[in-house]
Protein backbone atom coordinates (compact mmCIF):
# COMPACT_ATOMS: atom_id res chain seq x y z
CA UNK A 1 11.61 -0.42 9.84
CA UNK A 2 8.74 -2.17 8.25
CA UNK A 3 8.63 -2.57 4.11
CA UNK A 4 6.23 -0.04 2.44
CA UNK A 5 4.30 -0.63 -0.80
CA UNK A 6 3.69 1.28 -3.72
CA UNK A 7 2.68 -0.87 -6.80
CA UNK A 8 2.35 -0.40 -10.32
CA UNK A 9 -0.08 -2.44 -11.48
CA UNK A 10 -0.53 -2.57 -15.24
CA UNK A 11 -1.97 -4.60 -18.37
CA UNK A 12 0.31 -6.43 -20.20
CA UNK A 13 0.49 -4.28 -23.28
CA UNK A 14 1.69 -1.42 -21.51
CA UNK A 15 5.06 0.00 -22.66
CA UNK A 16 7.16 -0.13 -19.14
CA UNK A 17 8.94 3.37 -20.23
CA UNK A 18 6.06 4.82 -18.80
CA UNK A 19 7.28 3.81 -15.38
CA UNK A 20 10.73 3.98 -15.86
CA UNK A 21 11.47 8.03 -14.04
CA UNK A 22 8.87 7.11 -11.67
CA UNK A 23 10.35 4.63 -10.26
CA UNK A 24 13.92 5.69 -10.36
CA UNK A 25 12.83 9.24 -8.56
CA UNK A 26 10.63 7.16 -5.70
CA UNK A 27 12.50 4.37 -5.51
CA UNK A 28 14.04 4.68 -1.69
CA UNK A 29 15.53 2.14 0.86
CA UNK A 30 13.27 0.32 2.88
CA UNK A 31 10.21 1.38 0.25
CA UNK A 32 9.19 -1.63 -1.49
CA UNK A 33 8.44 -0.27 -5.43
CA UNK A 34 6.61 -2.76 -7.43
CA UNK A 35 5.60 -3.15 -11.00
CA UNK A 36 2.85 -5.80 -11.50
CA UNK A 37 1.60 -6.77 -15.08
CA UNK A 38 -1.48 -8.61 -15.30
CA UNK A 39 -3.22 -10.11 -18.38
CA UNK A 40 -5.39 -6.89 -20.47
CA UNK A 41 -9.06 -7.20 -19.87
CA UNK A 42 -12.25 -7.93 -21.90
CA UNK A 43 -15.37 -6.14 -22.48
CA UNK A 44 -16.98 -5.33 -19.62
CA UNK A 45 -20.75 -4.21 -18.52
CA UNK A 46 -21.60 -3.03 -14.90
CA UNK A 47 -20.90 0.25 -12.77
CA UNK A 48 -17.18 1.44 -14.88
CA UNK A 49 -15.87 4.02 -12.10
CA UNK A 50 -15.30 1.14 -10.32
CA UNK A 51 -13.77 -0.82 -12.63
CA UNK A 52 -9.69 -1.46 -13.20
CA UNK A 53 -7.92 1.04 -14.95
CA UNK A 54 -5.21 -0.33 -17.71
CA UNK A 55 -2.69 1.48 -15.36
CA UNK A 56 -3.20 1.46 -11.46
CA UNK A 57 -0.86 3.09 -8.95
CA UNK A 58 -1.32 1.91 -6.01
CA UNK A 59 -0.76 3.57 -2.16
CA UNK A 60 -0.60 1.08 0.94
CA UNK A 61 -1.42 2.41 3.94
CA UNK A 62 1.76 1.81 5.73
CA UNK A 63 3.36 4.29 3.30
CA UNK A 64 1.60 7.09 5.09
CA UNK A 65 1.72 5.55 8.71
CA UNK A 66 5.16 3.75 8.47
CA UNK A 67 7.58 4.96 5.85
CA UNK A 68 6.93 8.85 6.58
CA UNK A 69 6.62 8.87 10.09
CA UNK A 70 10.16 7.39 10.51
CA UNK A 71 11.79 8.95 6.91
CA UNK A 72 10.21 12.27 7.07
CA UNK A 73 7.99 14.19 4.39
CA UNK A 74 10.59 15.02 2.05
CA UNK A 75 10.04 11.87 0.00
CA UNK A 76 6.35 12.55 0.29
CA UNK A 77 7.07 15.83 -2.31
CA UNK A 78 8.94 13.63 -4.14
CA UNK A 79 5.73 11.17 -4.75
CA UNK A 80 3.87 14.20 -5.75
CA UNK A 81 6.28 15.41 -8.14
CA UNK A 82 6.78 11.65 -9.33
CA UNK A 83 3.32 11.56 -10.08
CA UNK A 84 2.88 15.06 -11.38
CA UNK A 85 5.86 13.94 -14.34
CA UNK A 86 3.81 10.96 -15.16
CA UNK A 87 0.97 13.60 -16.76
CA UNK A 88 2.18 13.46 -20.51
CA UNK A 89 1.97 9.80 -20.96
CA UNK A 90 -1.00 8.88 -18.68
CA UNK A 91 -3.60 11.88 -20.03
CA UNK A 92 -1.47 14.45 -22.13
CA UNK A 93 -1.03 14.31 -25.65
CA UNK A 94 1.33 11.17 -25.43
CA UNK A 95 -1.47 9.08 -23.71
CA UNK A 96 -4.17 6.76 -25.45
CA UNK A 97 -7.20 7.88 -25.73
CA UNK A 98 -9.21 5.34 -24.01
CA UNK A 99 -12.89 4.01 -24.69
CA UNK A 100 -14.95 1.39 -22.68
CA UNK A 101 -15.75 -1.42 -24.30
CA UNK A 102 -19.13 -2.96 -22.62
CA UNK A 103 -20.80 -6.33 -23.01
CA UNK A 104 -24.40 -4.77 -22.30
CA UNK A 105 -27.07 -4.26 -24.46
CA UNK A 106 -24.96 -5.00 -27.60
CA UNK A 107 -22.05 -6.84 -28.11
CA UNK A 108 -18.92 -4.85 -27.49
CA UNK A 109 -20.65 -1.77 -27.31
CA UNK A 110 -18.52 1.56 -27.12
CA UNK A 111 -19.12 4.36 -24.81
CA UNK A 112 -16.86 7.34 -25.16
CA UNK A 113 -18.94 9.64 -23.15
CA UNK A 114 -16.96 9.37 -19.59
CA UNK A 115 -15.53 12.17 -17.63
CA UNK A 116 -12.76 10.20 -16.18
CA UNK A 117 -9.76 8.40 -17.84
CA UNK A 118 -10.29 4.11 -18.19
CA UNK A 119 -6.28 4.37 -18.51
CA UNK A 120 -4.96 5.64 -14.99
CA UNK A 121 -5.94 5.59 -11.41
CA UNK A 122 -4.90 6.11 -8.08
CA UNK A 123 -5.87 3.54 -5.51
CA UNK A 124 -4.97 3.61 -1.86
CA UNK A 125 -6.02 1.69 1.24
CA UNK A 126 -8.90 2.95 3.79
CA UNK A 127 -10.28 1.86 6.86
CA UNK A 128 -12.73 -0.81 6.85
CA UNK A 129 -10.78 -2.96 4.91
CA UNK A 130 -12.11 -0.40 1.85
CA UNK A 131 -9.98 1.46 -0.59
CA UNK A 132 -10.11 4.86 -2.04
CA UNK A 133 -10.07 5.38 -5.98
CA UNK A 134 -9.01 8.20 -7.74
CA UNK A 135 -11.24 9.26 -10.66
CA UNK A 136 -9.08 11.30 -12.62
CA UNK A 137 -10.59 13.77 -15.59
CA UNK A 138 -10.27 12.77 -18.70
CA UNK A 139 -9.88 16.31 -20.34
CA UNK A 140 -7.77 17.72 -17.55
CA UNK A 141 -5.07 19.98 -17.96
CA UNK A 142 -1.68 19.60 -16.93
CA UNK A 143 -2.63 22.57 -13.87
CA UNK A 144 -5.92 20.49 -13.12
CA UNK A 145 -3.93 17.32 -13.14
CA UNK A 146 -1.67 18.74 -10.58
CA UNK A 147 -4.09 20.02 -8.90
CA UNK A 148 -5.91 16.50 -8.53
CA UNK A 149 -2.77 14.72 -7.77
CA UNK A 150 -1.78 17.04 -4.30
CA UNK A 151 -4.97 17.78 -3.03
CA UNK A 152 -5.97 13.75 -3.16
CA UNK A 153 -2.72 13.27 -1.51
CA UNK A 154 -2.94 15.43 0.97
CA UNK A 155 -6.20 13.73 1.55
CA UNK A 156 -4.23 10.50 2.16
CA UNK A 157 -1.77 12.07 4.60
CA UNK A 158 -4.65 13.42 6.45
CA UNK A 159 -6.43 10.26 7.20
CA UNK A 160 -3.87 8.18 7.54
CA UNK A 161 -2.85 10.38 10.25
CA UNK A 162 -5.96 10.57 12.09
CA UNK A 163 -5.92 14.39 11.26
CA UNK A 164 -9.70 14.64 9.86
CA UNK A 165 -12.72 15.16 11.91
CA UNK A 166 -14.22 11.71 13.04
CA UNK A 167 -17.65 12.74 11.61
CA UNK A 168 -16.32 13.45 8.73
CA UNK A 169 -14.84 10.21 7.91
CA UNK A 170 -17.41 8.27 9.18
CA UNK A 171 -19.75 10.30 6.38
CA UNK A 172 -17.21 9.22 3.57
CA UNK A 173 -17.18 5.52 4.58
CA UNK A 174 -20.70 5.47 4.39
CA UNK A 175 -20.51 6.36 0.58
CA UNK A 176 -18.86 3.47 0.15
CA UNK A 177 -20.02 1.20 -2.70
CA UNK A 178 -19.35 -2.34 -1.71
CA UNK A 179 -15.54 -2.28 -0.73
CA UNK A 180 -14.66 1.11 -2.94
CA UNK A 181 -14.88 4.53 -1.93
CA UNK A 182 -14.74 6.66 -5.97
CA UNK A 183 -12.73 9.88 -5.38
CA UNK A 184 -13.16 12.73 -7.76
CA UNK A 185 -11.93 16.64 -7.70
CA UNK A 186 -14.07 19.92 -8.25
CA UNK A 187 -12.09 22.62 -10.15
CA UNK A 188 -14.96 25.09 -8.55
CA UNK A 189 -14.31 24.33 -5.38
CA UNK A 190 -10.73 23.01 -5.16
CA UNK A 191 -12.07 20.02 -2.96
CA UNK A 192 -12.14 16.00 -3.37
CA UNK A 193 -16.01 14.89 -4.37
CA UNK A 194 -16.96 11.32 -2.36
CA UNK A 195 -19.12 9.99 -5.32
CA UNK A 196 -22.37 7.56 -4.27
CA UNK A 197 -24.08 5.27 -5.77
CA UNK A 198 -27.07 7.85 -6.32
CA UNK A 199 -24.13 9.73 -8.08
CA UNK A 200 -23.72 7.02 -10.71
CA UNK A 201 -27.33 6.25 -11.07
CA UNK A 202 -28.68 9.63 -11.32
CA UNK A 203 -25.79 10.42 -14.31
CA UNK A 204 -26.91 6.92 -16.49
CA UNK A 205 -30.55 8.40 -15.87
């Protein structure tokens, strides 16, 4: 059976308690787990949806096309509820409340205005050699939050398993922008939002 990947890739000043019943409730024979720290970022200017999150969980596509297909979908409820747990310290009350801090106009300017979190993604691999990248709400509730998480990976299941319309996917790779492909959720209509370019540049308008 071929390794799987799921990493945890995180800045440096992260506390690694965060992690800790995450990865004991995912962790699984032949399912490679990683943490990764890497060294915390500076100010940054440019498109910030695309940019790294302080905390990013990452999904390799052989999860979905290798490890289920030969261990079955129980642990894939498991990952859901594993990531469901993680609410309270990644956006509830016992999360930081995150600001950008740009390089752009002025030095180390702050912008506080974003609708989704600078602290905690989901990133998973596409087709194309392109990923997909969760957006996740900044003021979502714990409901929204689970919301986001099982409908996103349901999404993942779905394409990875060749069980979406070919159109269809073919109209989400083309909103790629450069290698990324920005995920978001709409609470009105309980469906993933592929966000463009035009997206981005008609909101900073």
């Amino acid at each position: 059976m071929n390794t799987s990947h799921i990493r945890l890739i995180y800045e440096d000043n992260i506390d690694d308690e965060i992690f800790t019943n995450f990865i004991n409730t995912v962790s699984s024979k032949n399912l490679l787990l990683e943490k990764v720290s890497r060294e915390k970022g500076g100010p940054f200017a440019g498109l910030e949806w695309l940019m790294s999150t302080m905390i990013i969980a990452y999904i390799s596509k052989s999860y979905f096309d290798g490890f289920l297909k030969e261990m079955g979908k129980d642990h894939y409820q498991i990952l859901k509820k594993s990531f469901v747990a993680m609410w309270d310290k990644v956006l509830g009350e016992k999360a930081p409340k995150m600001v950008l801090v740009t390089g752009n106009s002025s030095p180390n300017k702050i912008k506080n205005d974003n609708p989704y979190s600078f602290y905690f993604s989901i990133v998973s691999d596409a087709k194309e050699n392109k990923q997909f990248k969760l957006l996740i709400d900044t003021n979502c509730s714990f409901e929204e939050y689970k919301k986001i998480i099982n409908v996103f990976l349901d999404f993942l299941e779905q394409y990875h398993n060749n069980n979406l319309d070919d159109n269809f996917v073919e109209e989400i790779h083309k909103k790629a922008i450069g290698k990324m492909i920005l995920v978001s959720y709409e609470k009105n209509t309980n469906n993933l939002k592929f966000i463009t370019l035009n997206d981005i540049i008609n909101r900073k308008s």
